[in-house]
C-alpha atoms as a PDB file:
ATOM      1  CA  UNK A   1       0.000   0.000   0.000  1.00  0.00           C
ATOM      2  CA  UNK A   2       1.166   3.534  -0.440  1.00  0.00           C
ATOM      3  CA  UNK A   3       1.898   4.902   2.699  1.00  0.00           C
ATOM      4  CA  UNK A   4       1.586   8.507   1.593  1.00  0.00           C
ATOM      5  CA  UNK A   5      -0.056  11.519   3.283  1.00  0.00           C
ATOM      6  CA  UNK A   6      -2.579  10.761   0.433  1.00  0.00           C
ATOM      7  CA  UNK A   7      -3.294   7.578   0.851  1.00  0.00           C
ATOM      8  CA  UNK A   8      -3.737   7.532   4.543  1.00  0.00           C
ATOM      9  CA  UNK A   9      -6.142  10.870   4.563  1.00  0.00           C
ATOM     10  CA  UNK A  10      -8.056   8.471   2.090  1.00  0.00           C
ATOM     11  CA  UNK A  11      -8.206   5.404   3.851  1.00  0.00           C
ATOM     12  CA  UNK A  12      -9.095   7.605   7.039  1.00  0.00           C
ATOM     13  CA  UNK A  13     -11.972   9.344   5.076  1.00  0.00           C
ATOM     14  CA  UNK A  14     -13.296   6.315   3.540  1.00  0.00           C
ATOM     15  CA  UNK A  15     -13.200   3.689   6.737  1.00  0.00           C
ATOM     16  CA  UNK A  16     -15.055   6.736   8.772  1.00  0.00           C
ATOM     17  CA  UNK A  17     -17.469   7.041   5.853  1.00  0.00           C
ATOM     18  CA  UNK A  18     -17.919   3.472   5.535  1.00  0.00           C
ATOM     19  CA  UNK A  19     -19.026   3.401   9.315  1.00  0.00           C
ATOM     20  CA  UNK A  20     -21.360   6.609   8.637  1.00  0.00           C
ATOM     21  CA  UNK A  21     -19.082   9.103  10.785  1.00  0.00           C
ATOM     22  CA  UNK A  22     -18.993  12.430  10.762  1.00  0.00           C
ATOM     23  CA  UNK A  23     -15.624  14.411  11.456  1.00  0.00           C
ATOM     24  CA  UNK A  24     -17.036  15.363  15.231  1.00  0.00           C
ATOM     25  CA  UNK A  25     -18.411  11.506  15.798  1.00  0.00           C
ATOM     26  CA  UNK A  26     -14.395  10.294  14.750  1.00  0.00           C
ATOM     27  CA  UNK A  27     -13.097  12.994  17.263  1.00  0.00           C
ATOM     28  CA  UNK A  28     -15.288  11.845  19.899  1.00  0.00           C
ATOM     29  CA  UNK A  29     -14.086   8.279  19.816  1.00  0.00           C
ATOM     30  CA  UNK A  30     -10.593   9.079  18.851  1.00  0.00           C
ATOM     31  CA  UNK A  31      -9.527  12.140  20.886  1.00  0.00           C
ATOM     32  CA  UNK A  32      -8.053  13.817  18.197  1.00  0.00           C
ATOM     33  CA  UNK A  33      -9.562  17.446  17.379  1.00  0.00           C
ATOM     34  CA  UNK A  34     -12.366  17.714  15.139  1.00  0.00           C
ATOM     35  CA  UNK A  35      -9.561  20.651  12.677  1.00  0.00           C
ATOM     36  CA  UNK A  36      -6.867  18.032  12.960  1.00  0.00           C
ATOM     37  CA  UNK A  37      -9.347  15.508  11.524  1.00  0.00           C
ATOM     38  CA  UNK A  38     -10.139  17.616   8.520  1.00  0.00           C
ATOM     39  CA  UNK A  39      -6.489  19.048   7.895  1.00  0.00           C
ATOM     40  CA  UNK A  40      -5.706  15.218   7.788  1.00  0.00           C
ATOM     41  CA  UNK A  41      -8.240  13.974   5.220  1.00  0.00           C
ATOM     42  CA  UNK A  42      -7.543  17.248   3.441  1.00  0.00           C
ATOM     43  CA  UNK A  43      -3.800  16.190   3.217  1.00  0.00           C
ATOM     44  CA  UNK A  44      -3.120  19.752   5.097  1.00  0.00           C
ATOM     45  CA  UNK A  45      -0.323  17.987   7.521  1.00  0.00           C
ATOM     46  CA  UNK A  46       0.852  14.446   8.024  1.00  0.00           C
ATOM     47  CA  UNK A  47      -0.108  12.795  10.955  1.00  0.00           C
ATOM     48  CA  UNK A  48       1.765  11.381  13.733  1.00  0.00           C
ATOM     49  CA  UNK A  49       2.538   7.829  14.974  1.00  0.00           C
ATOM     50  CA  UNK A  50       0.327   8.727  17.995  1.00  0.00           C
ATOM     51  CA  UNK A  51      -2.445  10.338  16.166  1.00  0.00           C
ATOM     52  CA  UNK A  52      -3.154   7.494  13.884  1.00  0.00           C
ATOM     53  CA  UNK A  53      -2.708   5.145  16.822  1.00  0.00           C
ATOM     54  CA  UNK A  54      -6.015   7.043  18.002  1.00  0.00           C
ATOM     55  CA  UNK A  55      -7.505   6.788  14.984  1.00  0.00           C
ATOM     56  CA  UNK A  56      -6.733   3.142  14.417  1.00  0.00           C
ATOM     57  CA  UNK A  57      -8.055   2.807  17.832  1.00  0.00           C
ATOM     58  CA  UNK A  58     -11.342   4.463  17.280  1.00  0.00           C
ATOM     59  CA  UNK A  59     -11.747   2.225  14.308  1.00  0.00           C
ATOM     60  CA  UNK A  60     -11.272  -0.773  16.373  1.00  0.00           C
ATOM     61  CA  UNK A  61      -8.152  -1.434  14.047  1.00  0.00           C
ATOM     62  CA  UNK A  62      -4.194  -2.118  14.559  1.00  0.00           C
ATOM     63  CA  UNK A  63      -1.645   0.514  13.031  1.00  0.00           C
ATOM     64  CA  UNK A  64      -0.797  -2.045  10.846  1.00  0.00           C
ATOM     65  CA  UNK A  65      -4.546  -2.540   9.953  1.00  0.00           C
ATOM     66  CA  UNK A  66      -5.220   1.570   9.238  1.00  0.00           C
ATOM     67  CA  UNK A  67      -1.533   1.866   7.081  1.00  0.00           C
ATOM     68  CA  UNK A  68      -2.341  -1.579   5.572  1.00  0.00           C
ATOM     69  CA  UNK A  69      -3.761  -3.410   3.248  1.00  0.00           C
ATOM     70  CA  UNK A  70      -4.427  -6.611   4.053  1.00  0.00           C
ATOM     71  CA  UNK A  71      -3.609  -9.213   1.212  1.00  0.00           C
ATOM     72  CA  UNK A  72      -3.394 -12.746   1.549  1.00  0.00           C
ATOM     73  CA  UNK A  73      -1.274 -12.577  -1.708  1.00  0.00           C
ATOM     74  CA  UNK A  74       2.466 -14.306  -1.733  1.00  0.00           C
ATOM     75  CA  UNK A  75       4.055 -16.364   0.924  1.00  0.00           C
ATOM     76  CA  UNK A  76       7.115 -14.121   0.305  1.00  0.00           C
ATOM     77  CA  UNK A  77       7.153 -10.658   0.220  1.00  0.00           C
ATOM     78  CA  UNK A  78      10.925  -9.340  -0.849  1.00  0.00           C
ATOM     79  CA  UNK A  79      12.078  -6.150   1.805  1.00  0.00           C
ATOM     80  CA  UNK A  80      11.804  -3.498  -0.775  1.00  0.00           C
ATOM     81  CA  UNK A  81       7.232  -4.280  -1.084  1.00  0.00           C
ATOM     82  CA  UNK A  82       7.074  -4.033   2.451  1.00  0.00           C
ATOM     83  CA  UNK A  83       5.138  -1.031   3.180  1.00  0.00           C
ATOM     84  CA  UNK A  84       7.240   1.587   4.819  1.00  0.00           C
ATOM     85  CA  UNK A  85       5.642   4.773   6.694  1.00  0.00           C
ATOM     86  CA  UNK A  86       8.056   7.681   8.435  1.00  0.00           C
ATOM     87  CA  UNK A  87       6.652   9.629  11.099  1.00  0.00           C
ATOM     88  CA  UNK A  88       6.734  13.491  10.053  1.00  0.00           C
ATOM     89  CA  UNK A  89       7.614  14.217  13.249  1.00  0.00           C
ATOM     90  CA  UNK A  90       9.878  11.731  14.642  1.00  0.00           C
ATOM     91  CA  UNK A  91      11.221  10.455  11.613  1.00  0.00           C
ATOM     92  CA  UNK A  92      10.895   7.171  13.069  1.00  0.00           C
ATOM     93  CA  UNK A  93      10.359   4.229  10.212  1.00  0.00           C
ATOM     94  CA  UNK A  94       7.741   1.329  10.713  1.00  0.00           C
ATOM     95  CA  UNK A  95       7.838  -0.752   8.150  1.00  0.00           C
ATOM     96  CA  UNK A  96       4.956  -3.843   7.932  1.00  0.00           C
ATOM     97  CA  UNK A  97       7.072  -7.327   7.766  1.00  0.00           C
ATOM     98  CA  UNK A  98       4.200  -9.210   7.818  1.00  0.00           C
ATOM     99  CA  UNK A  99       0.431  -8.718   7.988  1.00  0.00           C
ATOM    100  CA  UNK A 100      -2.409 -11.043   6.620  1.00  0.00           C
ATOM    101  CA  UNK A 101      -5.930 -12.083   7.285  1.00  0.00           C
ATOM    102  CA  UNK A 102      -5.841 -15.560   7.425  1.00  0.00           C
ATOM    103  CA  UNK A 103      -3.019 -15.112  10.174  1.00  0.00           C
ATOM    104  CA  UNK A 104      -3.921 -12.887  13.431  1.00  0.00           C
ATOM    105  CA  UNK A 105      -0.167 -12.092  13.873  1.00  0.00           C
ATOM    106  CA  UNK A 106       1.750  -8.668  12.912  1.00  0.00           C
ATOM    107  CA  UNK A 107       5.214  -8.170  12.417  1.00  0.00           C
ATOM    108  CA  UNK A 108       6.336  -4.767  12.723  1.00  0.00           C
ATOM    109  CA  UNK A 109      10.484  -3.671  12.229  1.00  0.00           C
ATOM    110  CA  UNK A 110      10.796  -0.117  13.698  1.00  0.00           C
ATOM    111  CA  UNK A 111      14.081   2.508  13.547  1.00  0.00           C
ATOM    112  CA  UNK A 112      13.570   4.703  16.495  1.00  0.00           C
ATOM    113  CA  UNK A 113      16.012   7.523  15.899  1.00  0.00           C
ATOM    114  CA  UNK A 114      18.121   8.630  18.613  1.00  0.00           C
ATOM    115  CA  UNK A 115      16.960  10.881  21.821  1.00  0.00           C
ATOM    116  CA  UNK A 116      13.349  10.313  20.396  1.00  0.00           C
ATOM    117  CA  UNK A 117       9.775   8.794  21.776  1.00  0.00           C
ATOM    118  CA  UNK A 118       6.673   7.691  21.421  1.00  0.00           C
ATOM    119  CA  UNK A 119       3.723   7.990  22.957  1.00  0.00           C
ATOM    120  CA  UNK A 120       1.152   4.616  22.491  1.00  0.00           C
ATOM    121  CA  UNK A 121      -2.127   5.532  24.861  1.00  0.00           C
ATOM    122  CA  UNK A 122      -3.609   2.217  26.482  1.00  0.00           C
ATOM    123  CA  UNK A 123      -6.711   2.354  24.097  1.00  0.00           C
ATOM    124  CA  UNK A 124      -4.399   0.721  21.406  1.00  0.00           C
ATOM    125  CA  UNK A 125      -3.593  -2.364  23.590  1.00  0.00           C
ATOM    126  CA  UNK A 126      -7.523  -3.471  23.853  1.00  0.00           C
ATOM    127  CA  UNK A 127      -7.105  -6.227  21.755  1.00  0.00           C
ATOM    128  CA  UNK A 128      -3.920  -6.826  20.892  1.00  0.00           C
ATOM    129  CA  UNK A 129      -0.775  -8.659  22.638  1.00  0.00           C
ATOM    130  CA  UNK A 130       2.777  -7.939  21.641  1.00  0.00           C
ATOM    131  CA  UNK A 131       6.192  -8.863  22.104  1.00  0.00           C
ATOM    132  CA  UNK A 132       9.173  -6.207  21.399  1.00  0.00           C
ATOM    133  CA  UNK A 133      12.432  -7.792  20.308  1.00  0.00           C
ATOM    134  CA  UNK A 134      15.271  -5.372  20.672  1.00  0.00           C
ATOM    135  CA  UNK A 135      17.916  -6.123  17.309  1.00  0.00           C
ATOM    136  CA  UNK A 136      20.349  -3.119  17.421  1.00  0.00           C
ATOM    137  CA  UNK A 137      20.911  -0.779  19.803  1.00  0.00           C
ATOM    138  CA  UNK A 138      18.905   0.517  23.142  1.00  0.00           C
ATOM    139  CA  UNK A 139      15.630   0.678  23.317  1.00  0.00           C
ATOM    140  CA  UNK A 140      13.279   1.715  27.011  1.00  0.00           C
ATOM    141  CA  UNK A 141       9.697   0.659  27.533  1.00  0.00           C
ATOM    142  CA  UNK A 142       7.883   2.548  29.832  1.00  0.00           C
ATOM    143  CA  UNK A 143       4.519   0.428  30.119  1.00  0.00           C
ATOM    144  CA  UNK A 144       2.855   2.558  32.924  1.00  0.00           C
ATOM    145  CA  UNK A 145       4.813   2.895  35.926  1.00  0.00           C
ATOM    146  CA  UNK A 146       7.481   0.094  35.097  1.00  0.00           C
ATOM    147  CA  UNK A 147      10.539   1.072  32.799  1.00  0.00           C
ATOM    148  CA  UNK A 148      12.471  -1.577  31.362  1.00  0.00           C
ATOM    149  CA  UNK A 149      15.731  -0.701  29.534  1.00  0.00           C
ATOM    150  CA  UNK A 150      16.551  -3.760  26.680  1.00  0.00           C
ATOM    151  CA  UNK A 151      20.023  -3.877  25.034  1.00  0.00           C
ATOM    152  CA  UNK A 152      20.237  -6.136  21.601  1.00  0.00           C
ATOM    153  CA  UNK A 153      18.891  -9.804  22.016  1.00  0.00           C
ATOM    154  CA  UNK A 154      16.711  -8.768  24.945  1.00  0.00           C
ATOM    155  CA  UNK A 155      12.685  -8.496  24.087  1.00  0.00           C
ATOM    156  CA  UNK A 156       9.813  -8.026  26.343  1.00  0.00           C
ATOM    157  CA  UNK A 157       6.121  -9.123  26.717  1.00  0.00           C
ATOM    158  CA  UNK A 158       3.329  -6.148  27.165  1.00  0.00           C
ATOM    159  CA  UNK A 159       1.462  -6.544  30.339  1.00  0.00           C
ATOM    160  CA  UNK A 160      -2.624  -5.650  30.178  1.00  0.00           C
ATOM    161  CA  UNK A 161      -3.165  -2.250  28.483  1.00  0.00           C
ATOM    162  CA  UNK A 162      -1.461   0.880  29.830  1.00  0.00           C
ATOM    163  CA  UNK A 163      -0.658   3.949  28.683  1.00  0.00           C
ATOM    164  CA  UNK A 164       3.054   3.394  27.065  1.00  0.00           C
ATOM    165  CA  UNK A 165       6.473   4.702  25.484  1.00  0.00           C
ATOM    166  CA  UNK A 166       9.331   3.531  23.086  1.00  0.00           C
ATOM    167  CA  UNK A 167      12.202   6.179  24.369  1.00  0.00           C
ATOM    168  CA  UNK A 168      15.302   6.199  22.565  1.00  0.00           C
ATOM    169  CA  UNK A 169      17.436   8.572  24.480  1.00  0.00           C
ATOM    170  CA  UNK A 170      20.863   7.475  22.893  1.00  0.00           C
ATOM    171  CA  UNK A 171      22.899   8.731  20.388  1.00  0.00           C
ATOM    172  CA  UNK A 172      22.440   6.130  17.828  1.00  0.00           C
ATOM    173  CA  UNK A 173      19.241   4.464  16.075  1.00  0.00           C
ATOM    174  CA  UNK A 174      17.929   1.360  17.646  1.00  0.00           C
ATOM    175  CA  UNK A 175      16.395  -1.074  15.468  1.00  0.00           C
ATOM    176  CA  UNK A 176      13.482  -2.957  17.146  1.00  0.00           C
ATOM    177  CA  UNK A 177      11.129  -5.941  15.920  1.00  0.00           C
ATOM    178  CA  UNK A 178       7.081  -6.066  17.350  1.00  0.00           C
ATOM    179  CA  UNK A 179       5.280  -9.003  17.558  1.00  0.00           C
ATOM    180  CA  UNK A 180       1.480  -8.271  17.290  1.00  0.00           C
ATOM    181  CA  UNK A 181      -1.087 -11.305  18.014  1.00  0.00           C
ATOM    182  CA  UNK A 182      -4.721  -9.825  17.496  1.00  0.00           C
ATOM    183  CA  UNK A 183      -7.406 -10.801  19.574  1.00  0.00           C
ATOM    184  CA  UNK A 184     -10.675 -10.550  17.902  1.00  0.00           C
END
């Protein structure tokens, strides 16, 4: 899928029309300003890792899910089709390894560059599980009140929804797999 600003005001626009939203019903359920909303499907700005995670959210969808398409196409996929989206304001890359129907398991490779974050509110946890699996560099998980700092090799399983961060306050990238099982 084409992760552009264009694309994903489109598939916004469409999957709220599809579910006979208005603009002020998808802010309601997503916490994310009516004006942001319509700059969005407008193409105005590019949206954030943690707005679309509220959008997703509101849609009852994964990231994955909202950037997506899901196709149930090859049993190989070479790295350069892999659908690659860059936070605007991060510039952190998430690129979608693996996502199908027929399977309810995500795999998600993320470059967090350094001394940034992000945010992930508990509402996008509802019905997922997920394993991070750190493969270069450092990565901290703040899942609440805990804070766990993992090096290369180390991963970690998410707990029961809680408001969350990915911090990378070094001074090189850290390269990071996610697991995603969905639970519906």
């Amino acid at each position: 899928m084409d992760n552009s600003s264009e694309a994903i005001s489109r598939r916004i626009s469409g999957e709220r029309k599809t579910l006979g939203w208005s603009l002020a019903e998808l802010a309601t359920r997503s916490g994310v300003s009516k004006a942001m909303l319509s700059k969005i499907e407008r193409c105005e700005v590019s949206p954030t890792a943690q707005v679309l995670l509220r959008i997703a959210t509101a849609f009852d969808m994964t990231l994955a899910e909202l950037l997506t398409e899901v196709s149930d196409e090859p049993h190989f996929q070479a790295q350069a089709d892999q659908p690659l989206w860059i936070d605007p304001s991060t510039n952190y890359h998430r690129r979608q390894v693996y996502l199908a129907s027929r399977l309810p398991l995500e795999l998600v490779e993320v470059v967090l560059p350094p001394q940034t974050s992000v945010a992930i509110p508990a509402s996008s946890y509802a019905h997922i599980r997920q394993v991070v699996w750190v493969i270069d560099g450092t990565l901290t998980v703040v899942e609440g009140d805990t804070s766990t700092t993992l090096a290369a090799g180390d991963r970690l399983e998410f707990g029961p929804p809680a408001d969350s961060a990915f911090r990378n306050g070094t001074d090189t990238p850290c390269r990071y797999l996610v697991a995603v099982l969905r639970q519906r």
